[in-house]
C-alpha atoms as a PDB file:
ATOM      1  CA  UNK A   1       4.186  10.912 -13.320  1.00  0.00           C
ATOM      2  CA  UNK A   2       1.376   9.642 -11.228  1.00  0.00           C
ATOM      3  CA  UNK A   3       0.016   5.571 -11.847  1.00  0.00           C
ATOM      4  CA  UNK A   4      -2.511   4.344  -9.926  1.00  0.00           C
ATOM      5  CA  UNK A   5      -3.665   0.825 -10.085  1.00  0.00           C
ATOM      6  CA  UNK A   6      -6.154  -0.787  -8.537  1.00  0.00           C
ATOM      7  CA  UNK A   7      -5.395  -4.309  -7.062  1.00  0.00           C
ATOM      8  CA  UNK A   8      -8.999  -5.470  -7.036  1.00  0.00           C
ATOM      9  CA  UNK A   9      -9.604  -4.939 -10.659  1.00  0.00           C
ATOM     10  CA  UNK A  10     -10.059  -7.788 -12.888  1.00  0.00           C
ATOM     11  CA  UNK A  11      -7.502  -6.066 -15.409  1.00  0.00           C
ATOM     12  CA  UNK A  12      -4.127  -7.560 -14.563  1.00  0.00           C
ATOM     13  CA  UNK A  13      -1.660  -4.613 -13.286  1.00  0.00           C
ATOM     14  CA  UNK A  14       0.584  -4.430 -16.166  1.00  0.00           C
ATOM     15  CA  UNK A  15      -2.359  -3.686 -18.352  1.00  0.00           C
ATOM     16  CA  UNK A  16      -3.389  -1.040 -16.260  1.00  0.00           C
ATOM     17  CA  UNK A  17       0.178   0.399 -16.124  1.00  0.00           C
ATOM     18  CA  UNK A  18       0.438   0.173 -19.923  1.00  0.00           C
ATOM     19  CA  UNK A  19      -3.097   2.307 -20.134  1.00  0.00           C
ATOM     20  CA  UNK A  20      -1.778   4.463 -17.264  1.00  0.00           C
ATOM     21  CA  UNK A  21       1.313   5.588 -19.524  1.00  0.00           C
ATOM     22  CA  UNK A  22      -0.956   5.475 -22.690  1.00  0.00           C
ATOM     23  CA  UNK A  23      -3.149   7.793 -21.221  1.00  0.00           C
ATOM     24  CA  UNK A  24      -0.585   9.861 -20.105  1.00  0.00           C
ATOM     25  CA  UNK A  25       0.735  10.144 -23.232  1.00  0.00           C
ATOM     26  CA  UNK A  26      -2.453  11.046 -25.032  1.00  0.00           C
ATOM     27  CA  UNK A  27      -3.359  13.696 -22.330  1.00  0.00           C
ATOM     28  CA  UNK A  28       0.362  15.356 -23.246  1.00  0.00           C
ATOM     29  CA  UNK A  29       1.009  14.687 -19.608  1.00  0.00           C
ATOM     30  CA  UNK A  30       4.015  12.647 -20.884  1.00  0.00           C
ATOM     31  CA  UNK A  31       6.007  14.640 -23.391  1.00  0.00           C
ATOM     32  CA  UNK A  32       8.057  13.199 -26.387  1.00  0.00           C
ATOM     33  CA  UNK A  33      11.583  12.154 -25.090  1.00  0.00           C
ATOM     34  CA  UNK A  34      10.161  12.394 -21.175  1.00  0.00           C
ATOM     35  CA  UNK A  35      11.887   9.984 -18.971  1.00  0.00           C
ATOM     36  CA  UNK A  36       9.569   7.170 -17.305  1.00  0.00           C
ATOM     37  CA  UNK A  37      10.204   5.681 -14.088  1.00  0.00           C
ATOM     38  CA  UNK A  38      13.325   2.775 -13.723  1.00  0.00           C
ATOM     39  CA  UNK A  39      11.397  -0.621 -12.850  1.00  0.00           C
ATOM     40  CA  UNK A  40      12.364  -0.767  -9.793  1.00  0.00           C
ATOM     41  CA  UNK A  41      11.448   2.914  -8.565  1.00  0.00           C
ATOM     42  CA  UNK A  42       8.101   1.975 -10.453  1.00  0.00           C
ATOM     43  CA  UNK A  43       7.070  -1.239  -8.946  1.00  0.00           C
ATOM     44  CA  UNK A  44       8.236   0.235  -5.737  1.00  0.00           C
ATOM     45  CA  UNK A  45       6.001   3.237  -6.066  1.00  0.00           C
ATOM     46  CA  UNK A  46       3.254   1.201  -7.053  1.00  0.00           C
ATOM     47  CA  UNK A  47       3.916  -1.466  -4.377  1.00  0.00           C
ATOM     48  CA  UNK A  48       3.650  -4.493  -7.553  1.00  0.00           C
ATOM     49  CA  UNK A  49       6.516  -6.794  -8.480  1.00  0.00           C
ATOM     50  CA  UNK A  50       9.421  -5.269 -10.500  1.00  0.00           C
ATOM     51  CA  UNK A  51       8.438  -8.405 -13.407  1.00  0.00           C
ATOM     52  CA  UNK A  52       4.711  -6.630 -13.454  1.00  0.00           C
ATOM     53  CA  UNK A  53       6.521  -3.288 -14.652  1.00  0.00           C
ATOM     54  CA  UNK A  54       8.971  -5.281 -17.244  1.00  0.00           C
ATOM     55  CA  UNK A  55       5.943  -6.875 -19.149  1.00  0.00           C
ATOM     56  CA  UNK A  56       4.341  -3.372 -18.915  1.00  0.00           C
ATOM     57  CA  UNK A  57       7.355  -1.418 -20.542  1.00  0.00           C
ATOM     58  CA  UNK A  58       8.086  -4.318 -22.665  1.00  0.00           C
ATOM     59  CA  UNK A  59       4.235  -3.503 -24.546  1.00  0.00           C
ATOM     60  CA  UNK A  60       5.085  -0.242 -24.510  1.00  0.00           C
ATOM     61  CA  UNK A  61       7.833  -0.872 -26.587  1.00  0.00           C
ATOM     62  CA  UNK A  62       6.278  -2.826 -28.715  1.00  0.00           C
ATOM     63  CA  UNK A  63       3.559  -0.441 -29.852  1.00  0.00           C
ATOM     64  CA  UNK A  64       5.821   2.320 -30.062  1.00  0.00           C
ATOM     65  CA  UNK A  65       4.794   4.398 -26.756  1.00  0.00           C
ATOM     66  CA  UNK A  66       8.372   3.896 -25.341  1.00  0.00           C
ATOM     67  CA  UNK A  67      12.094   3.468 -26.567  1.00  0.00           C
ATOM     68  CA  UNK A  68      14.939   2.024 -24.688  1.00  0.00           C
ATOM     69  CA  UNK A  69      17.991   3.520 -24.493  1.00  0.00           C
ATOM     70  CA  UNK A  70      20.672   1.036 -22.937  1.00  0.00           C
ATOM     71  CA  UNK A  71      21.558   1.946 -19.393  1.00  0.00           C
ATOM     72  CA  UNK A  72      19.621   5.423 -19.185  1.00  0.00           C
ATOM     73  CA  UNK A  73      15.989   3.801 -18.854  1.00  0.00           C
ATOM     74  CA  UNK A  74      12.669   4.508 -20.863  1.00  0.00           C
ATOM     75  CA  UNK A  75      11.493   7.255 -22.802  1.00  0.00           C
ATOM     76  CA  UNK A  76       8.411   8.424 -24.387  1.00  0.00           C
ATOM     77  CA  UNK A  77       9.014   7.986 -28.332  1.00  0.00           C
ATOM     78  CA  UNK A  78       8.841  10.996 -29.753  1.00  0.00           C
ATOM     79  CA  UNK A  79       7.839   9.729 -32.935  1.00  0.00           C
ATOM     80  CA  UNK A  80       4.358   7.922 -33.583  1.00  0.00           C
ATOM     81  CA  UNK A  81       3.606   4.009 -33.118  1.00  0.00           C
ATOM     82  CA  UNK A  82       5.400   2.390 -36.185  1.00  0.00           C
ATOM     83  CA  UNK A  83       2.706   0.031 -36.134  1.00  0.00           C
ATOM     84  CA  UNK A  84       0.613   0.205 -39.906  1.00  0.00           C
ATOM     85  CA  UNK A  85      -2.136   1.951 -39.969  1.00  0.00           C
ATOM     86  CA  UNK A  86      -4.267  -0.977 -40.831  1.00  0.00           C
ATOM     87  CA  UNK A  87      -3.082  -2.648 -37.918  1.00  0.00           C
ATOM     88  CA  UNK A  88      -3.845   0.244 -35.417  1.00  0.00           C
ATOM     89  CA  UNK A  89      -7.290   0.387 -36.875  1.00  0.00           C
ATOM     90  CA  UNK A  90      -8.013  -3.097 -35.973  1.00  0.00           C
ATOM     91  CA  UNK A  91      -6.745  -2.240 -32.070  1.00  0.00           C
ATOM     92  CA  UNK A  92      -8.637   0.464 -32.150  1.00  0.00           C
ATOM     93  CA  UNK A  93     -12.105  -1.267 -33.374  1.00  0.00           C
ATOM     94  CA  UNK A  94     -11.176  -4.180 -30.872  1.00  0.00           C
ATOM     95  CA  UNK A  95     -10.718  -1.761 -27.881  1.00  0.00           C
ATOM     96  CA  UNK A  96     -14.277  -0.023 -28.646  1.00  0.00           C
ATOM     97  CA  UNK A  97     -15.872  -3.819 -29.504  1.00  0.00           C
ATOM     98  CA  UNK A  98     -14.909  -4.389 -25.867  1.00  0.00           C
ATOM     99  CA  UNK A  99     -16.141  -1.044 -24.283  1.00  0.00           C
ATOM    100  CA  UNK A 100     -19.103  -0.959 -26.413  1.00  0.00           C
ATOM    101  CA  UNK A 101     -19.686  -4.779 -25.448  1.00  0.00           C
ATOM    102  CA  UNK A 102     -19.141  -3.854 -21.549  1.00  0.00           C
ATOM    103  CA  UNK A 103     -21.733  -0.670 -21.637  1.00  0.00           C
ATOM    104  CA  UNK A 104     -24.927  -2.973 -23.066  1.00  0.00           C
ATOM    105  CA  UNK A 105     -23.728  -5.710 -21.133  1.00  0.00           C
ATOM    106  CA  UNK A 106     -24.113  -2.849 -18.115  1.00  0.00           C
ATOM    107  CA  UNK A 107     -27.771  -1.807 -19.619  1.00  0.00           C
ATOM    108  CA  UNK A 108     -27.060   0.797 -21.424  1.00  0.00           C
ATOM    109  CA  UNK A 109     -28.624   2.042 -24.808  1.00  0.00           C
ATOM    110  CA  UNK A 110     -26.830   2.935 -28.340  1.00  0.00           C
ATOM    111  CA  UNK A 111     -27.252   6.734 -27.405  1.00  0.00           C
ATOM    112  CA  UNK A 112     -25.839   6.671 -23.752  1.00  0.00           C
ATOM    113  CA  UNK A 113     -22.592   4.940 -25.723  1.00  0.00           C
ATOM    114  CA  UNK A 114     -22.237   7.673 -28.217  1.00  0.00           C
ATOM    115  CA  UNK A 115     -22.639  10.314 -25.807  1.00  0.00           C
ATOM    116  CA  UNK A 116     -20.101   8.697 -23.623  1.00  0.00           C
ATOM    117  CA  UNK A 117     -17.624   8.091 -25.969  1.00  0.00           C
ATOM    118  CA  UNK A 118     -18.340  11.781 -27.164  1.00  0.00           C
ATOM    119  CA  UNK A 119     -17.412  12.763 -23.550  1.00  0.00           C
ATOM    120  CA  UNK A 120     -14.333  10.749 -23.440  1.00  0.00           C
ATOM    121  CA  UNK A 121     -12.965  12.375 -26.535  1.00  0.00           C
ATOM    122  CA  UNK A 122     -13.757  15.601 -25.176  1.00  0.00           C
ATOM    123  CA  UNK A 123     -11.970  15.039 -22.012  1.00  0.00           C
ATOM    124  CA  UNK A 124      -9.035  13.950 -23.501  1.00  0.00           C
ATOM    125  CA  UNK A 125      -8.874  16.692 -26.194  1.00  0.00           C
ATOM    126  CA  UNK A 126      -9.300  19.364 -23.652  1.00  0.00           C
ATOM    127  CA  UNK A 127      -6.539  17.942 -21.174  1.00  0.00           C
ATOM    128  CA  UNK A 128      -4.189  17.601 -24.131  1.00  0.00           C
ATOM    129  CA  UNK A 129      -4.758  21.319 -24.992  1.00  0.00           C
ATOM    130  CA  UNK A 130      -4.651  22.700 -21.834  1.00  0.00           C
ATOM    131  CA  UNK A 131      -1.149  21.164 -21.099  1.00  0.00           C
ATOM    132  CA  UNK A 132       0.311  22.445 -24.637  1.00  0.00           C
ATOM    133  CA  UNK A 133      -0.970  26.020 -23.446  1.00  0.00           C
END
């Protein structure tokens, strides 16, 4: 599994580890029951402080991306988030709140949004197919 983080990036570098995975996951380049990197082959790969990957794998957890098995690492869950559905709605409107709030901040129009958004669901849909074919 490739991560890539970028240092300079206001986003602190467990979020973007936790997206990386999420990402991952959604593009079925992470399978169900797929092993993730230990923390320390992780935060050495990444050059980032072994605590940076904890806090990351310790969200994943918590949503439901990841389970821990004691002593043989993390896994992708192969089941869906057990977070309730009315609570994954309300991530889900806060994550587009913030990405809709960043494009007009940026200039951009009500149309330019939907279209991107439109791409980014393609994009996603396609890479997810591909890798189940």
């Amino acid at each position: 599994m490739l991560i890539r983080i970028d240092p300079q990036s206001p986003e602190p570098l467990f979020e973007q580890v936790v997206f990386a995975v999420k990402s991952a996951c959604a593009k079925g380049i992470l399978a169900p029951g797929e092993r993730l990197p230990s923390v320390r082959e992780l935060a050495r790969d990444l050059a980032i402080n072994p605590n940076t990957v904890v806090r990351a794998y310790e969200v994943l957890e918590r949503d439901g991306v990841v389970v821990r098995r004691q002593g043989a690492g993390c896994f992708v869950s192969d089941r869906g988030s057990d977070l309730a559905l009315a609570e994954k709605r309300r991530q889900l409107q806060e994550s587009l709140r913030r990405a809709v709030t960043e494009a007009f901040h940026l200039g951009f129009q009500a149309e330019d949004v939907k279209k991107a958004l439109a791409q980014c669901l393609e994009e996603v849909q396609f890479e997810s197919k591909r890798r189940q074919a």
